[in-house]
PDB file of N, CA and C in Angstrom:
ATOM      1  N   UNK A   1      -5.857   0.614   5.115  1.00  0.00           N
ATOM      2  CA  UNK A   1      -6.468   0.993   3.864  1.00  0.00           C
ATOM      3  C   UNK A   1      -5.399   0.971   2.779  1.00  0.00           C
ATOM      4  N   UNK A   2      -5.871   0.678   1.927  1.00  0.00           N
ATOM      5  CA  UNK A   2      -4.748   0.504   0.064  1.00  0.00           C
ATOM      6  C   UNK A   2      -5.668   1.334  -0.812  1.00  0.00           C
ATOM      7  N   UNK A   3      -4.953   2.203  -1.380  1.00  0.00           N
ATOM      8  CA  UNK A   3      -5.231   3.061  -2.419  1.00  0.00           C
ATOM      9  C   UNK A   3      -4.278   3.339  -3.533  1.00  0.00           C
ATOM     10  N   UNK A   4      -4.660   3.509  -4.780  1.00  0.00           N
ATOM     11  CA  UNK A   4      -4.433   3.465  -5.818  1.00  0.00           C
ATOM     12  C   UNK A   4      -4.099   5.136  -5.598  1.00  0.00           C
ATOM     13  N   UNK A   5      -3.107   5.467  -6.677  1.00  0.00           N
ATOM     14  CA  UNK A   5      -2.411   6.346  -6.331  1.00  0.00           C
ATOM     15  C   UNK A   5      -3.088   7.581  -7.712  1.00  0.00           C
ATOM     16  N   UNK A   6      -3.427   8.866  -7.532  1.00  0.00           N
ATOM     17  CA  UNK A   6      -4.239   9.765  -8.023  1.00  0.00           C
ATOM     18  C   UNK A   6      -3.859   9.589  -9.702  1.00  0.00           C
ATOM     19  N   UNK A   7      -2.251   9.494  -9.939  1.00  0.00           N
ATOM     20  CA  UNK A   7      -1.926   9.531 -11.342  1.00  0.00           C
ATOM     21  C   UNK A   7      -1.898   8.033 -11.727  1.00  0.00           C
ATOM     22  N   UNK A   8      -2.113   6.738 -10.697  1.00  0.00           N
ATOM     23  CA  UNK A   8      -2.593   5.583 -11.452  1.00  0.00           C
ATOM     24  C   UNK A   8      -3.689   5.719 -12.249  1.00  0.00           C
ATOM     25  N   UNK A   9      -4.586   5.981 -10.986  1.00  0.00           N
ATOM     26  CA  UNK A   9      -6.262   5.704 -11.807  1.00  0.00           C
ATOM     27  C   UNK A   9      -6.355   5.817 -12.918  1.00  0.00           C
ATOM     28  N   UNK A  10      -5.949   6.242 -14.000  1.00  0.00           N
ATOM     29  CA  UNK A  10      -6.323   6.644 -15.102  1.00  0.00           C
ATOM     30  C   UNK A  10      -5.552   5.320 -16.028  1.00  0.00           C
ATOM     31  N   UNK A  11      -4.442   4.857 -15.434  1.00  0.00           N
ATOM     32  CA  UNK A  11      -3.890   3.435 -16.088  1.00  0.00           C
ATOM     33  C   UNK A  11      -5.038   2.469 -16.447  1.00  0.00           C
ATOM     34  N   UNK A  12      -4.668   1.628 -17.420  1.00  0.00           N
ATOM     35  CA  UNK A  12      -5.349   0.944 -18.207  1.00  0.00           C
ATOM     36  C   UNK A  12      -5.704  -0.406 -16.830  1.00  0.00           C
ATOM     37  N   UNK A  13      -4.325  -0.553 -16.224  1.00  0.00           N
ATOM     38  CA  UNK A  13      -4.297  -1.870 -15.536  1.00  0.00           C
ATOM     39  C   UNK A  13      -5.343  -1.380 -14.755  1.00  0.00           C
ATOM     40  N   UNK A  14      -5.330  -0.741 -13.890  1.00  0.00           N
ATOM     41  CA  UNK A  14      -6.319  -0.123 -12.541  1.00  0.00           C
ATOM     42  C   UNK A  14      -7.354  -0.256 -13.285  1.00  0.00           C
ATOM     43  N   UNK A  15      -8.354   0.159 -14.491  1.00  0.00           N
ATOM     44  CA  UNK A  15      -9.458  -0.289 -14.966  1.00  0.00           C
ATOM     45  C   UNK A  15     -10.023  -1.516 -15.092  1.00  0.00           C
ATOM     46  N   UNK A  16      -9.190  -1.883 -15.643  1.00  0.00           N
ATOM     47  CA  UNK A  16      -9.122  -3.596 -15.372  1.00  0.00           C
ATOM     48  C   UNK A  16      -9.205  -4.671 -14.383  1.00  0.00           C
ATOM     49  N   UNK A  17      -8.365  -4.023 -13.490  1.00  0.00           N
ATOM     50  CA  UNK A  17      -8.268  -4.624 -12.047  1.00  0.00           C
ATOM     51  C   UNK A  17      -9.997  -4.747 -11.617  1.00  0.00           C
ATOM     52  N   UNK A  18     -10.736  -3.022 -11.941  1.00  0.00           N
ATOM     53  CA  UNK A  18     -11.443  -2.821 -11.192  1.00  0.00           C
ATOM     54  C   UNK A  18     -12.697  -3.662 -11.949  1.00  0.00           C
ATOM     55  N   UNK A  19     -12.522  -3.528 -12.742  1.00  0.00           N
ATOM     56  CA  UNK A  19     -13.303  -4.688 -13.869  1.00  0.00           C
ATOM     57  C   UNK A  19     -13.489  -6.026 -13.075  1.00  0.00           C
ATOM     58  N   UNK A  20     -12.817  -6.418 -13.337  1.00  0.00           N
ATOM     59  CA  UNK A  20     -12.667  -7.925 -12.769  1.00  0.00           C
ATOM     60  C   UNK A  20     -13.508  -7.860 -11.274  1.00  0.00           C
ATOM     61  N   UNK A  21     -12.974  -7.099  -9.940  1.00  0.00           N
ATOM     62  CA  UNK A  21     -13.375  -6.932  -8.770  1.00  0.00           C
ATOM     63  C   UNK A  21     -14.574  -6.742  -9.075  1.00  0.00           C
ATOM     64  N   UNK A  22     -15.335  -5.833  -9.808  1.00  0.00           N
ATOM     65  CA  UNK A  22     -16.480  -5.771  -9.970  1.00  0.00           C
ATOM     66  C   UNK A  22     -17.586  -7.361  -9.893  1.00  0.00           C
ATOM     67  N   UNK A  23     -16.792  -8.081 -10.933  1.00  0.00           N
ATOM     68  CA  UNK A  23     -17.692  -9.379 -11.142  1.00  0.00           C
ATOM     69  C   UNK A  23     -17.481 -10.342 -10.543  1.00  0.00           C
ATOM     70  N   UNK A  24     -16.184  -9.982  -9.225  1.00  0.00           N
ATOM     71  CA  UNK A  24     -16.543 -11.063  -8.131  1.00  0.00           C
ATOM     72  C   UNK A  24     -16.608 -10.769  -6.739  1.00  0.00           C
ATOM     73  N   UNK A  25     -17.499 -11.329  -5.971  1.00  0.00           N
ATOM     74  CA  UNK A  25     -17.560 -10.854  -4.752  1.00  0.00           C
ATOM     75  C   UNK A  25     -16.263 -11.274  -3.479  1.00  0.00           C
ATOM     76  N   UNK A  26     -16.453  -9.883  -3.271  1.00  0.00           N
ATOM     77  CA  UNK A  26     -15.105  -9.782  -2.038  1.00  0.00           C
ATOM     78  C   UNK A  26     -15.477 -10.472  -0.640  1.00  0.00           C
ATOM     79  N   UNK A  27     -14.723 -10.645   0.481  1.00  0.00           N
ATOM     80  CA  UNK A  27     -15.215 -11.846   1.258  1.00  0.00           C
ATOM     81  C   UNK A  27     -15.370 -10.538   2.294  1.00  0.00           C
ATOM     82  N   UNK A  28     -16.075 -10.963   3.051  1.00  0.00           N
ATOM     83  CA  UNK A  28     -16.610 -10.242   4.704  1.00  0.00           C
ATOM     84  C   UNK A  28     -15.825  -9.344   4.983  1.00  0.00           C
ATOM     85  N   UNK A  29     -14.603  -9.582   5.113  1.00  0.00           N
ATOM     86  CA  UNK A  29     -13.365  -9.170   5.886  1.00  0.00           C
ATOM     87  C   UNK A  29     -13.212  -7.941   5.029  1.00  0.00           C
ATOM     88  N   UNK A  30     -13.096  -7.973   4.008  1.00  0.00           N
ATOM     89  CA  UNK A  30     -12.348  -6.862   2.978  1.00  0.00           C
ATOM     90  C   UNK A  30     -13.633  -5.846   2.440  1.00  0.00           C
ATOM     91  N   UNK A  31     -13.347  -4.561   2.292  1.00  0.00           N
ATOM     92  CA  UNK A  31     -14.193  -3.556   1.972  1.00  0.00           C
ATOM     93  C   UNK A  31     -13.827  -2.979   0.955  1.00  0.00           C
ATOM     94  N   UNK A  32     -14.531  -2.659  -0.312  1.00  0.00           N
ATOM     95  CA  UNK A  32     -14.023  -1.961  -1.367  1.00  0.00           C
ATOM     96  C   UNK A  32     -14.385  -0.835  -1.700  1.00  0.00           C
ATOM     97  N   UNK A  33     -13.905   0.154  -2.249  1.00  0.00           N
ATOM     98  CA  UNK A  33     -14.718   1.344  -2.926  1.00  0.00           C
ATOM     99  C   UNK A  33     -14.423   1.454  -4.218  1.00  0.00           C
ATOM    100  N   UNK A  34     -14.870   1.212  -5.309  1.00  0.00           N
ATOM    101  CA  UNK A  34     -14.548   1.379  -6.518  1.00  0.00           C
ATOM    102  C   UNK A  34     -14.910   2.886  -6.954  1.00  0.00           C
ATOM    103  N   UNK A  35     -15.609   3.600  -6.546  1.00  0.00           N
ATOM    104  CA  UNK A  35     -15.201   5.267  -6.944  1.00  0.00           C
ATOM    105  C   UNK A  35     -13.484   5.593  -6.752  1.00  0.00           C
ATOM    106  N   UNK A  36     -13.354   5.235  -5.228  1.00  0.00           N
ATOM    107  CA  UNK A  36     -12.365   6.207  -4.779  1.00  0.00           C
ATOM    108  C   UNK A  36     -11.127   5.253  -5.325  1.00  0.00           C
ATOM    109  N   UNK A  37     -11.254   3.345  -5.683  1.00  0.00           N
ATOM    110  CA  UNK A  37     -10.226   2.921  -5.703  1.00  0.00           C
ATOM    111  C   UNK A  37      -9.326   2.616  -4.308  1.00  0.00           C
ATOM    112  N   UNK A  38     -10.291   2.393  -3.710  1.00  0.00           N
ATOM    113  CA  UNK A  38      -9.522   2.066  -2.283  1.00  0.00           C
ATOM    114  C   UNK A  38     -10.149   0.843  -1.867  1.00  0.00           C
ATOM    115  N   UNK A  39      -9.573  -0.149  -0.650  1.00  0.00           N
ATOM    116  CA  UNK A  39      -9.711  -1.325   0.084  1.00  0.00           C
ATOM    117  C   UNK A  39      -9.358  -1.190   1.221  1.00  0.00           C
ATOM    118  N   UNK A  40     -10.263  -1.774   2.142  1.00  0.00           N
ATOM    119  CA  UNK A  40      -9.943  -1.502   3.428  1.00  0.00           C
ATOM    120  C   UNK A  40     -10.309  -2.929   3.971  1.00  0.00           C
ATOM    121  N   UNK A  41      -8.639  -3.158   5.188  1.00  0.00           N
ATOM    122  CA  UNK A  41      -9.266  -4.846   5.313  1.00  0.00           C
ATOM    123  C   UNK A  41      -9.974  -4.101   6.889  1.00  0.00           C
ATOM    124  N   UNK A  42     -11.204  -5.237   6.616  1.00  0.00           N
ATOM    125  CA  UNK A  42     -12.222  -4.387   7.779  1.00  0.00           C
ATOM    126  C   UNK A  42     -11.599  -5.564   9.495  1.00  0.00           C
ATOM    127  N   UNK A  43     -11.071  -6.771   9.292  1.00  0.00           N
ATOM    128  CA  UNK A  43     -10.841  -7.471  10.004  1.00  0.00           C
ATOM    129  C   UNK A  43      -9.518  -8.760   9.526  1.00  0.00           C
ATOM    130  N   UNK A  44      -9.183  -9.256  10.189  1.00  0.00           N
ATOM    131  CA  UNK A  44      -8.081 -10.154   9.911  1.00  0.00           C
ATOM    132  C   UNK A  44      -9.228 -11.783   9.407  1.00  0.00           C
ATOM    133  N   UNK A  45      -8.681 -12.238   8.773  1.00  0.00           N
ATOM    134  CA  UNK A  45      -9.903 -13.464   8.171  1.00  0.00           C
ATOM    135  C   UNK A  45      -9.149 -14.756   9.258  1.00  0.00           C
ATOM    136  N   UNK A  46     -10.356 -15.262   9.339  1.00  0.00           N
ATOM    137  CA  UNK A  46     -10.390 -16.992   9.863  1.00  0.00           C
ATOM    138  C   UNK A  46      -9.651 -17.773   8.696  1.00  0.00           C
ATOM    139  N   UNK A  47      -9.071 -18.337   9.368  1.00  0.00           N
ATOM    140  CA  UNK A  47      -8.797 -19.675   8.329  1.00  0.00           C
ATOM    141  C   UNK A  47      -9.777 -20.350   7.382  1.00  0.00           C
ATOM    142  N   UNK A  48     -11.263 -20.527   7.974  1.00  0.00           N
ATOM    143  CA  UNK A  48     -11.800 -20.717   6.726  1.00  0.00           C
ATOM    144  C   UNK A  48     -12.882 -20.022   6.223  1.00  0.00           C
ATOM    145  N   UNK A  49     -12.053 -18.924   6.308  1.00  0.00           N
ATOM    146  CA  UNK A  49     -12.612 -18.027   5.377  1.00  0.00           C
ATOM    147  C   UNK A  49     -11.791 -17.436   4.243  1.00  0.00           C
ATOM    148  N   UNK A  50     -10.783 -17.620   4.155  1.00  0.00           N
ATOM    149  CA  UNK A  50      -9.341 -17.888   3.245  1.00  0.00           C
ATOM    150  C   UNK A  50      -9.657 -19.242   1.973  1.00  0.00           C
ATOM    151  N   UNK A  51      -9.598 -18.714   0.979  1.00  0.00           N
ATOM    152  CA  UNK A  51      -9.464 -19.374  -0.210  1.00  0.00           C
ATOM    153  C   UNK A  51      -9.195 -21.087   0.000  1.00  0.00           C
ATOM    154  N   UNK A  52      -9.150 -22.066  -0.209  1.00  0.00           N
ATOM    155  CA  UNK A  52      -8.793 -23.586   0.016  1.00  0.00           C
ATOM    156  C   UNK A  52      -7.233 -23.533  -0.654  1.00  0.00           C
ATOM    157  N   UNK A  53      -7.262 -23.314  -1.480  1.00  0.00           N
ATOM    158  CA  UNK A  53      -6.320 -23.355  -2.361  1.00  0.00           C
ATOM    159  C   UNK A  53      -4.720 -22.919  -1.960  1.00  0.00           C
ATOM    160  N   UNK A  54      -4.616 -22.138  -0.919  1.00  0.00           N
ATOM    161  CA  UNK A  54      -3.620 -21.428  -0.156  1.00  0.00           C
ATOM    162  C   UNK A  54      -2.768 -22.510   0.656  1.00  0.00           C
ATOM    163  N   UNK A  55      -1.794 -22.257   0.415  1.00  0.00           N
ATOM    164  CA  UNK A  55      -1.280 -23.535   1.566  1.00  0.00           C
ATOM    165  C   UNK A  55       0.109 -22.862   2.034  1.00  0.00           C
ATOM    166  N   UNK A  56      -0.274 -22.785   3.622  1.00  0.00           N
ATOM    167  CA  UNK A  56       0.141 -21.705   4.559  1.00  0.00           C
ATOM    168  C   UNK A  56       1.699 -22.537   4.474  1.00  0.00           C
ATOM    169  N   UNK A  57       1.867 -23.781   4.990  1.00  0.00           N
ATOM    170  CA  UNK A  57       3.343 -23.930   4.963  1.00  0.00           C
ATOM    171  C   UNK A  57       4.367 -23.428   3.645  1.00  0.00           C
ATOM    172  N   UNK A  58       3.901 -23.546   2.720  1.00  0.00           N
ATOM    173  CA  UNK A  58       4.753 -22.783   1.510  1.00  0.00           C
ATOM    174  C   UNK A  58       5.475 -21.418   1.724  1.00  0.00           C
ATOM    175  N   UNK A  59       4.332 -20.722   2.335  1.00  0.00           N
ATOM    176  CA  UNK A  59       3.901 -19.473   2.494  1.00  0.00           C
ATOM    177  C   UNK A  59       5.372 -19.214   3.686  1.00  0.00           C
ATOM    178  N   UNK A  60       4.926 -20.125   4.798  1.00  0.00           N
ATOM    179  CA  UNK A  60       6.320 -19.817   5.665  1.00  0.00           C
ATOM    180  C   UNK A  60       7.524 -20.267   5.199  1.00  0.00           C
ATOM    181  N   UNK A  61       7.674 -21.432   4.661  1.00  0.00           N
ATOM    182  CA  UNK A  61       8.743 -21.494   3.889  1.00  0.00           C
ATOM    183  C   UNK A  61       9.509 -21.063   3.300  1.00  0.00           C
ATOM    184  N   UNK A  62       8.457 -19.510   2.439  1.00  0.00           N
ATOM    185  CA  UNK A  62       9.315 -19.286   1.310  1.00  0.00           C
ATOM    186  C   UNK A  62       9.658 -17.920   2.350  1.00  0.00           C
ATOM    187  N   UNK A  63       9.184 -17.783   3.408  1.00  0.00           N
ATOM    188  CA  UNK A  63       9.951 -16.152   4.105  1.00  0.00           C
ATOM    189  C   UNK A  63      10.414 -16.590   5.304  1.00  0.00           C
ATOM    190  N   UNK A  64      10.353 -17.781   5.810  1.00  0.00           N
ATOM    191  CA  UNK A  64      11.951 -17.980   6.512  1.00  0.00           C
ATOM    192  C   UNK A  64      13.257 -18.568   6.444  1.00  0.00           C
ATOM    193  N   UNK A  65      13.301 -18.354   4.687  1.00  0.00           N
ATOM    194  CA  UNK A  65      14.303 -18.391   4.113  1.00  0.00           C
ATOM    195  C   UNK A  65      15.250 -17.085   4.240  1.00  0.00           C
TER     196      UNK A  65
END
């Protein structure tokens, strides 16, 4: 679980954030609560269920440096 921390919430960014999340939908895997400001990943995602756009060799690249 990820939570926003009691004296964030009230930050401008965290409104915003939650703004945005609001108007797009989150994928299977991930659970949100916008009262409490929390996310919970409910499961680890499939490969294609991961964005297209991601490209995993970069990804190792740039952290087994």
């Amino acid at each position: 679980m990820i939570a926003v921390r009691e004296k964030s919430k009230q930050a401008r960014i965290a409104a915003v954030a939650r703004d945005r999340r609001r108007r797009s939908a989150c994928p299977d895997w991930v659970e949100v609560d916008d009262k409490k400001f929390t996310g919970t990943l409910k499961s680890l995602p499939e490969r294609d269920e991961i964005l297209p756009d991601i490209n995993e060799n970069l990804v190792v690249e740039l952290y087994s440096k």
